[in-house]
N, C-alpha and C. Protein backbone atom coordinates (compact mmCIF):
# COMPACT_ATOMS: atom_id res chain seq x y z
N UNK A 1 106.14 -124.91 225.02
CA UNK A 1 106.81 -126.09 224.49
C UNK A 1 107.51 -125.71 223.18
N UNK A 2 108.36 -125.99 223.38
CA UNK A 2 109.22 -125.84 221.59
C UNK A 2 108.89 -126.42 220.43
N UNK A 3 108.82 -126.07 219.39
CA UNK A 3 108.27 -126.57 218.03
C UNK A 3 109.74 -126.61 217.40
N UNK A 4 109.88 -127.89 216.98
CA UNK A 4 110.68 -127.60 215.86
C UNK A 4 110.53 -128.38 214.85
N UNK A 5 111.38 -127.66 213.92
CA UNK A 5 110.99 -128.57 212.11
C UNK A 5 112.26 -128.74 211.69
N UNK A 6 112.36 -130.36 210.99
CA UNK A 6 113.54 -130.04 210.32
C UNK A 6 113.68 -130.32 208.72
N UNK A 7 114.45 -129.67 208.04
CA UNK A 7 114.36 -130.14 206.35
C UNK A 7 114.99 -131.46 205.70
N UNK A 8 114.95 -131.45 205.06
CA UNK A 8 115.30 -133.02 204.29
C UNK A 8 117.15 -132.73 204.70
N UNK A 9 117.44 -131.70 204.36
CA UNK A 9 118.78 -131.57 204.46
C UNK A 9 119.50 -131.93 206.20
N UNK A 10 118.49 -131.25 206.95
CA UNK A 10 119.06 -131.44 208.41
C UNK A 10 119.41 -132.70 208.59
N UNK A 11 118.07 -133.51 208.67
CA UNK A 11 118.26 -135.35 208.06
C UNK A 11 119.58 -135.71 207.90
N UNK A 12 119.28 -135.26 206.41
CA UNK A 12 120.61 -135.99 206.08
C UNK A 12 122.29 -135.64 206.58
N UNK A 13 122.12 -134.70 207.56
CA UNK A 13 123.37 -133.97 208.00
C UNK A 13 124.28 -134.96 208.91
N UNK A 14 123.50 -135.66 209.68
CA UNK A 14 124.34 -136.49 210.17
C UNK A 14 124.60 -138.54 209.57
N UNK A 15 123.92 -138.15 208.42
CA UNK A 15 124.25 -139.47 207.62
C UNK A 15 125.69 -140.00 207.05
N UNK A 16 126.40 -141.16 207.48
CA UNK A 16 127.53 -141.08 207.48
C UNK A 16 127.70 -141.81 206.20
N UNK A 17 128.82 -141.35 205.07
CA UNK A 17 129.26 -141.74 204.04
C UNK A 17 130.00 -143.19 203.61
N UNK A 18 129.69 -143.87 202.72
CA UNK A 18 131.08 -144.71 202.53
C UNK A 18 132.09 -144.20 201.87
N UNK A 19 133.27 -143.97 202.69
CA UNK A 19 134.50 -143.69 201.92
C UNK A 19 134.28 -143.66 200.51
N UNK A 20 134.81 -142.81 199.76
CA UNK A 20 134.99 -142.60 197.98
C UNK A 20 135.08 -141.01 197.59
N UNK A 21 134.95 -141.21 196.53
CA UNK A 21 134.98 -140.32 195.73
C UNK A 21 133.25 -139.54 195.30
N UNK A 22 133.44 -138.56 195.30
CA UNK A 22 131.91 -138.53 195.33
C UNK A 22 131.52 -136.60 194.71
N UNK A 23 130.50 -136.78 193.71
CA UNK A 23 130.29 -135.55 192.94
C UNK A 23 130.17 -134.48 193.60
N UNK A 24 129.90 -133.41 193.95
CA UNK A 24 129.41 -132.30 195.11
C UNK A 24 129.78 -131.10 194.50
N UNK A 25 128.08 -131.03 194.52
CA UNK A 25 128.23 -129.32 193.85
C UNK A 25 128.09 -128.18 195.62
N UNK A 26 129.14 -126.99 195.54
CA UNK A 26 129.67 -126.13 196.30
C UNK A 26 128.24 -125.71 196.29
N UNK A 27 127.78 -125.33 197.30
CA UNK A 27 126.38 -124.20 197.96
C UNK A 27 126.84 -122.96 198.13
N UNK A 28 127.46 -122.94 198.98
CA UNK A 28 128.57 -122.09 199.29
C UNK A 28 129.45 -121.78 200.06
N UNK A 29 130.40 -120.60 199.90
CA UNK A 29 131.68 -120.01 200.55
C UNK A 29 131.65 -118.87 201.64
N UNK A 30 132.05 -118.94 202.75
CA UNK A 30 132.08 -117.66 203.70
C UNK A 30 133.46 -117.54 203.78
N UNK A 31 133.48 -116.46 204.72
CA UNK A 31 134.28 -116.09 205.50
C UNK A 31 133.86 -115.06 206.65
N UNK A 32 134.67 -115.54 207.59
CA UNK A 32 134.80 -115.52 208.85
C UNK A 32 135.90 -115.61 210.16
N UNK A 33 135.90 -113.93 210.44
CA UNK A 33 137.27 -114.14 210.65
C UNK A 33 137.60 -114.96 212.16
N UNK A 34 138.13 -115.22 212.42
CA UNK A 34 138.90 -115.95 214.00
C UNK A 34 140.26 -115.82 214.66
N UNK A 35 140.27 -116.27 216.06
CA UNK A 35 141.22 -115.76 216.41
C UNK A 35 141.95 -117.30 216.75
N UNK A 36 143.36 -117.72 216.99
CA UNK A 36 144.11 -119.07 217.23
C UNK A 36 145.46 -118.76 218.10
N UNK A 37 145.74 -119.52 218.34
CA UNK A 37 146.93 -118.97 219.03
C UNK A 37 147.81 -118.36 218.84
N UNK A 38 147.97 -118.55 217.47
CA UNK A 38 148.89 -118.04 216.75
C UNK A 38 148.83 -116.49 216.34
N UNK A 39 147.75 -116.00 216.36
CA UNK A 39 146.94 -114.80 215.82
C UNK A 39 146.13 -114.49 215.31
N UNK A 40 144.96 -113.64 215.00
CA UNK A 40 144.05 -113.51 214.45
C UNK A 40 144.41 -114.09 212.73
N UNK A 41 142.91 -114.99 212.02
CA UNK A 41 143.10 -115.33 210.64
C UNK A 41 141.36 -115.37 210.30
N UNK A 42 141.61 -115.83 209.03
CA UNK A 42 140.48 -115.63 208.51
C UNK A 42 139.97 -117.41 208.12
N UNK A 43 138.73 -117.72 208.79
CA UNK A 43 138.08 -119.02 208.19
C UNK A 43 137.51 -118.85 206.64
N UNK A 44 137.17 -120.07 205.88
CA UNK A 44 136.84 -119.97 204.76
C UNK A 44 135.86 -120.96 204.82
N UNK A 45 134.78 -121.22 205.73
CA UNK A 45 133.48 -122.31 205.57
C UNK A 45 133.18 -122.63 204.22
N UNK A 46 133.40 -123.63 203.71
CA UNK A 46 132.31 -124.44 203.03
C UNK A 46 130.98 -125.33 202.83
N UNK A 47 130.22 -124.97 202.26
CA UNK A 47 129.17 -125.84 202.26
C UNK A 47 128.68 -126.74 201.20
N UNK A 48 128.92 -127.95 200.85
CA UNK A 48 128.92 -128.19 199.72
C UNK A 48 127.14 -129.43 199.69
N UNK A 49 126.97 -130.14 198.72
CA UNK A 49 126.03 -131.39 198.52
C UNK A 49 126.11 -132.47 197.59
N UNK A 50 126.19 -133.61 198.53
CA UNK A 50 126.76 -134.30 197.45
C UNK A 50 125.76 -134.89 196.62
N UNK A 51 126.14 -134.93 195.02
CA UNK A 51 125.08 -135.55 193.83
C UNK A 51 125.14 -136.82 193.46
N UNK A 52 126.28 -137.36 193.42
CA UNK A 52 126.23 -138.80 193.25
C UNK A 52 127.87 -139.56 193.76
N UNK A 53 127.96 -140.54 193.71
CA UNK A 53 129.49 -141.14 193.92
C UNK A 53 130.27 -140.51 192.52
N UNK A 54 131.26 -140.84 192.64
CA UNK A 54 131.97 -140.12 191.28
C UNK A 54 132.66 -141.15 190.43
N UNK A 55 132.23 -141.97 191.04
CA UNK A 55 133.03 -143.62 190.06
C UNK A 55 132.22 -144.20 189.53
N UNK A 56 130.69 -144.32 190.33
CA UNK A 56 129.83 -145.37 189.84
C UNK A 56 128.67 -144.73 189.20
N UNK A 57 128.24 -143.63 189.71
CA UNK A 57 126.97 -142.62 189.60
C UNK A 57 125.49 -143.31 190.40
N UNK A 58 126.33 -144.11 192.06
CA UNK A 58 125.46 -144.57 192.57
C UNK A 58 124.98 -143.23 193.47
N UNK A 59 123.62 -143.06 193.80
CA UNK A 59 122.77 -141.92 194.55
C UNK A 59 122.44 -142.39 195.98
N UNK A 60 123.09 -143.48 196.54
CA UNK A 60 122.65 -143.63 197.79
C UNK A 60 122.87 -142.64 198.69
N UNK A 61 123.97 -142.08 198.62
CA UNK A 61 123.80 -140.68 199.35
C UNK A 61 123.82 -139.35 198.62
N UNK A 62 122.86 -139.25 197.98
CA UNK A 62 122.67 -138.21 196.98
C UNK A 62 121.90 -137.23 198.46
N UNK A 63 122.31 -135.71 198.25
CA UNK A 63 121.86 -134.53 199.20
C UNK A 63 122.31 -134.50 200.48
N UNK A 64 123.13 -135.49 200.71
CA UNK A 64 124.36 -135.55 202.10
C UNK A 64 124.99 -133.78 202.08
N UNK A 65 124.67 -133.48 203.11
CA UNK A 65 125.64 -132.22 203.13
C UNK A 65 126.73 -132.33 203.51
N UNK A 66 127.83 -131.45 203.44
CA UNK A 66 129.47 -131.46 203.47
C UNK A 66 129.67 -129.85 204.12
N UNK A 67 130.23 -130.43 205.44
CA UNK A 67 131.20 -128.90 205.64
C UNK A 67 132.39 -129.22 205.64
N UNK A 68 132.96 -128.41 205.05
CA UNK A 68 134.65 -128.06 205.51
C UNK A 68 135.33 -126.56 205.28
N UNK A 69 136.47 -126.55 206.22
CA UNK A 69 137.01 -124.99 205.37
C UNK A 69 138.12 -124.75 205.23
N UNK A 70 138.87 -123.63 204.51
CA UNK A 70 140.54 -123.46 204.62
C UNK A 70 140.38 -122.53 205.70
N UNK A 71 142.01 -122.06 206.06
CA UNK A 71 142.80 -121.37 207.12
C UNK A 71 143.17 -120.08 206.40
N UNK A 72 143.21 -119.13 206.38
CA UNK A 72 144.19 -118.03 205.99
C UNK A 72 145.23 -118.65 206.18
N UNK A 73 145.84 -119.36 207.47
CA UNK A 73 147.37 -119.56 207.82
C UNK A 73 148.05 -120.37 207.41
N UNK A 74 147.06 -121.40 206.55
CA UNK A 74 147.03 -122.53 205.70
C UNK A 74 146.15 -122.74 204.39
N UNK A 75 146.36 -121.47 203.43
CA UNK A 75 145.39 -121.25 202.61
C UNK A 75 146.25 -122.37 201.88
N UNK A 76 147.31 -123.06 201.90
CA UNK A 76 147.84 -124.10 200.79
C UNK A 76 146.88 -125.12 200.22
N UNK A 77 145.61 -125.79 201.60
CA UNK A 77 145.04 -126.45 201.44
C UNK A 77 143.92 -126.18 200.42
N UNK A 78 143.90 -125.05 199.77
CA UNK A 78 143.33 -124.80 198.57
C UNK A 78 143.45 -124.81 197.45
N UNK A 79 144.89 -125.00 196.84
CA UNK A 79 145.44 -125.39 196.05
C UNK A 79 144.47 -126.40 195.16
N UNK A 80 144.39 -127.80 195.97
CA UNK A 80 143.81 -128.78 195.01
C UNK A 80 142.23 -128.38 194.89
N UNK A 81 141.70 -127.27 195.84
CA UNK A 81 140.38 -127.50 195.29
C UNK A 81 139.77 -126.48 194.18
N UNK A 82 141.03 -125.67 194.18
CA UNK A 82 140.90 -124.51 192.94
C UNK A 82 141.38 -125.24 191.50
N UNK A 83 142.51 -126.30 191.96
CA UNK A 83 143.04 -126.77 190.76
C UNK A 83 141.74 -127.98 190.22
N UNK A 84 140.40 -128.46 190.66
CA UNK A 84 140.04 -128.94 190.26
C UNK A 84 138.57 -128.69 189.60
N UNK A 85 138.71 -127.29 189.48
CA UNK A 85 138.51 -126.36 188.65
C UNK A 85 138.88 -125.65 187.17
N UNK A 86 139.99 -126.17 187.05
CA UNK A 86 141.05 -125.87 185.89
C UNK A 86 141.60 -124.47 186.12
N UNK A 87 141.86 -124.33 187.89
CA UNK A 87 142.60 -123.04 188.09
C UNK A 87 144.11 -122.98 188.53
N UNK A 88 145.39 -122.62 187.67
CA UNK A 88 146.45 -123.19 188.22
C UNK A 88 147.02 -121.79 188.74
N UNK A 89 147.08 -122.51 190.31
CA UNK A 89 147.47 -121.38 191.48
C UNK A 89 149.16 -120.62 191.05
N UNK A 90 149.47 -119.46 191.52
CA UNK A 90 150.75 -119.30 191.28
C UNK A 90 151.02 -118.35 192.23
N UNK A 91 152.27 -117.70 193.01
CA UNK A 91 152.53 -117.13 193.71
C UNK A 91 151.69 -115.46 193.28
N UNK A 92 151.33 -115.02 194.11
CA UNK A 92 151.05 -113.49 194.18
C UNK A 92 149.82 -113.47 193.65
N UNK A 93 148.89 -114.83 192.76
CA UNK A 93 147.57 -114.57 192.29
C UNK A 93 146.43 -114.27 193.73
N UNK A 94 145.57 -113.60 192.86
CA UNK A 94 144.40 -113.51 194.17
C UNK A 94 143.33 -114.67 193.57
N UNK A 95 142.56 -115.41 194.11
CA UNK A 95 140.99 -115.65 194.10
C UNK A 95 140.47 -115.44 195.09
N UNK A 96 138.68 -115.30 194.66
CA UNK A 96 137.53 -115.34 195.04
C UNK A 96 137.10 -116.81 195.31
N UNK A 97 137.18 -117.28 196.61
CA UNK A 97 136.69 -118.51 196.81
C UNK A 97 135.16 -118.52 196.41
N UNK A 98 134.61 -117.70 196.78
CA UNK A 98 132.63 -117.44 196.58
C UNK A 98 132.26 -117.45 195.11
N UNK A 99 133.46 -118.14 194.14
CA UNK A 99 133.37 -117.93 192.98
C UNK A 99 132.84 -119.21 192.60
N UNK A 100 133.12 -120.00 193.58
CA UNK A 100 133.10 -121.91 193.30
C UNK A 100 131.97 -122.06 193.92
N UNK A 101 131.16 -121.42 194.39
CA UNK A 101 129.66 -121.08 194.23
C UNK A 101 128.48 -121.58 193.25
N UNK A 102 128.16 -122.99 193.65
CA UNK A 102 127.38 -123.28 191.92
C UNK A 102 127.93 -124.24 191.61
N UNK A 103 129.18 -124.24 191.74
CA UNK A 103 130.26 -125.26 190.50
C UNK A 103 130.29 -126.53 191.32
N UNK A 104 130.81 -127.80 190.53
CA UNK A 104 130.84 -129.38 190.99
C UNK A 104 132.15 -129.47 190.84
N UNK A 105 132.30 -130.49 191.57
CA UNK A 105 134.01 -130.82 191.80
C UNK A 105 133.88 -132.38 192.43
N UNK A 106 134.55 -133.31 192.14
CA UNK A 106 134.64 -134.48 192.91
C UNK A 106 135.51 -134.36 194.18
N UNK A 107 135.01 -134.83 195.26
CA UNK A 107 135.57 -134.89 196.75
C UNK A 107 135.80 -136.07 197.00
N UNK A 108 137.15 -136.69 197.57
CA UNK A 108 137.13 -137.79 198.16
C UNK A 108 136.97 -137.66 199.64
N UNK A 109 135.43 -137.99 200.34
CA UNK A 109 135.16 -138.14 201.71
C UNK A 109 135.78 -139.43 202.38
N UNK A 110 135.85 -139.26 203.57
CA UNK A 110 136.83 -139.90 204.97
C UNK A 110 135.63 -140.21 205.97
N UNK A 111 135.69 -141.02 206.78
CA UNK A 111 134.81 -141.03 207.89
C UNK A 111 135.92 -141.06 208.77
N UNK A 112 135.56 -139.84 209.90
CA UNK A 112 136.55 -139.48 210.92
C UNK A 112 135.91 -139.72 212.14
N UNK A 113 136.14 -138.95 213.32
CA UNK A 113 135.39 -139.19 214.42
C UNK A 113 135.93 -137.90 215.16
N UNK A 114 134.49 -137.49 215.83
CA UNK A 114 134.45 -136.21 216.85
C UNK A 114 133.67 -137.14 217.66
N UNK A 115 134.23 -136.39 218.96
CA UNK A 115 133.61 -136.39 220.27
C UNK A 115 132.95 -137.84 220.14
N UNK A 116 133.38 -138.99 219.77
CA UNK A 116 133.06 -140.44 219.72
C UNK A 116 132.04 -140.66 219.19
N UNK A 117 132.04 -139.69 217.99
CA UNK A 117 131.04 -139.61 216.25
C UNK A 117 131.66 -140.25 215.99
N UNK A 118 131.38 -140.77 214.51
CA UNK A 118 132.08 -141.16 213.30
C UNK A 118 131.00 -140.27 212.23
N UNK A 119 132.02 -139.39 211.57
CA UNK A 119 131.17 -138.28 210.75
C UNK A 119 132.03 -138.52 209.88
N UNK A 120 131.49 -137.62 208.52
CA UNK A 120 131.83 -137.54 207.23
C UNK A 120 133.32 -136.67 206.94
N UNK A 121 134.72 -136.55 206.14
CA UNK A 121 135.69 -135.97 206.76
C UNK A 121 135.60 -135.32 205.07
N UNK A 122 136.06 -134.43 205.15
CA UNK A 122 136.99 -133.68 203.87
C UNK A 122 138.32 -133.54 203.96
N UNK A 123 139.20 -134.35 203.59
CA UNK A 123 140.80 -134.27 203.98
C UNK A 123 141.47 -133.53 202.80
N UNK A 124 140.71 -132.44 201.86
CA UNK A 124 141.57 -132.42 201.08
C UNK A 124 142.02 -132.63 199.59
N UNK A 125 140.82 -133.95 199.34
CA UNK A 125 141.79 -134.58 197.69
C UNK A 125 140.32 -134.13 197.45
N UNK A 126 140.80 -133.61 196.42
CA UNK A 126 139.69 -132.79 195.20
C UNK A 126 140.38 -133.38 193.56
N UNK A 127 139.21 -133.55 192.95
CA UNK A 127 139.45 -133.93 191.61
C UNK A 127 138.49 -133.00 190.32
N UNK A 128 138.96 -132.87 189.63
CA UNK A 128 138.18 -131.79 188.41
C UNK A 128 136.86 -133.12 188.03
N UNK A 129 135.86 -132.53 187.45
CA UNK A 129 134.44 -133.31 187.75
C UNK A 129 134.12 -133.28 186.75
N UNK A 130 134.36 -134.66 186.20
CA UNK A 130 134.36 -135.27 184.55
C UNK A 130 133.03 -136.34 184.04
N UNK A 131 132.70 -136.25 183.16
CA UNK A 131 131.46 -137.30 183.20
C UNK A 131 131.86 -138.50 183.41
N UNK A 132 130.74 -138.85 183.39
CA UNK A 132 131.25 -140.99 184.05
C UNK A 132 131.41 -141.47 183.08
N UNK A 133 131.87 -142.28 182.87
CA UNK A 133 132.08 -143.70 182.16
C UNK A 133 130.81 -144.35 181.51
N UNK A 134 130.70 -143.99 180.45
CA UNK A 134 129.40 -144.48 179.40
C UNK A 134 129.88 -146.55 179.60
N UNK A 135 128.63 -146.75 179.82
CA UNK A 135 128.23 -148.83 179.69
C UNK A 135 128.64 -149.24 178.02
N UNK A 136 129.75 -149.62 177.85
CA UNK A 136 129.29 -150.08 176.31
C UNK A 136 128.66 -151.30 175.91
């Protein structure tokens, strides 16, 4: 008979988000290469977790995990998530994505749908990850 166990994280893997903006510190970066129709490229997996909303500093889905990744063939889509870093991209620079390793960044999550899911989406809009808004 099979045993299995799962961690707090598995849990929460398929917990679906409310749309926003939301803190998430990067776990980490791979790569992995693949092949498309177009020709062999290289994936860039992400793994990120999210810490709190990024507007309110509500924790209802605090430890939600996040995948997403860039394209080699479409590394453009990295642009905003390096720039929200305070890294400004320019023709011919190199980075180390495995560098954002550690670091927080605000994500605005999407709820999309696979295979007649509705899952958590990363489309993209990244924001540099500023403290909240002190109550006066």
């Amino acid at each position: 008979m099979p045993i299995i166990e799962f961690s707090q994280r598995d849990i929460l893997r398929g917990k679906v988000v409310d749309p926003g903006w939301y803190r998430v510190k990067v776990e980490n970066v791979g790569e992995v290469p693949t092949k498309t129709e177009k020709g062999p490229s290289t994936n860039y997996p992400v793994e990120g977790t999210i810490l709190y909303n990024a507007d309110n500093g509500d924790k209802t889905f605090e430890g939600v995990p996040l995948d997403w990744l860039f394209n080699s063939k479409a590394i453009g889509f990295a642009v905003g998530f390096l720039a929200a870093f305070g890294v400004e991209v320019k023709p011919g620079m190199r980075f180390d994505l495995k560098a954002a390793a550690g670091k927080e960044l605000d994500i605005f999550v999407e709820n999309g749908e696979y295979q007649g899911r509705i899952n958590n989406k990363v489309n993209h809009k990244y924001r540099e990850a500023k403290p909240l808004p002190t109550a006066v």
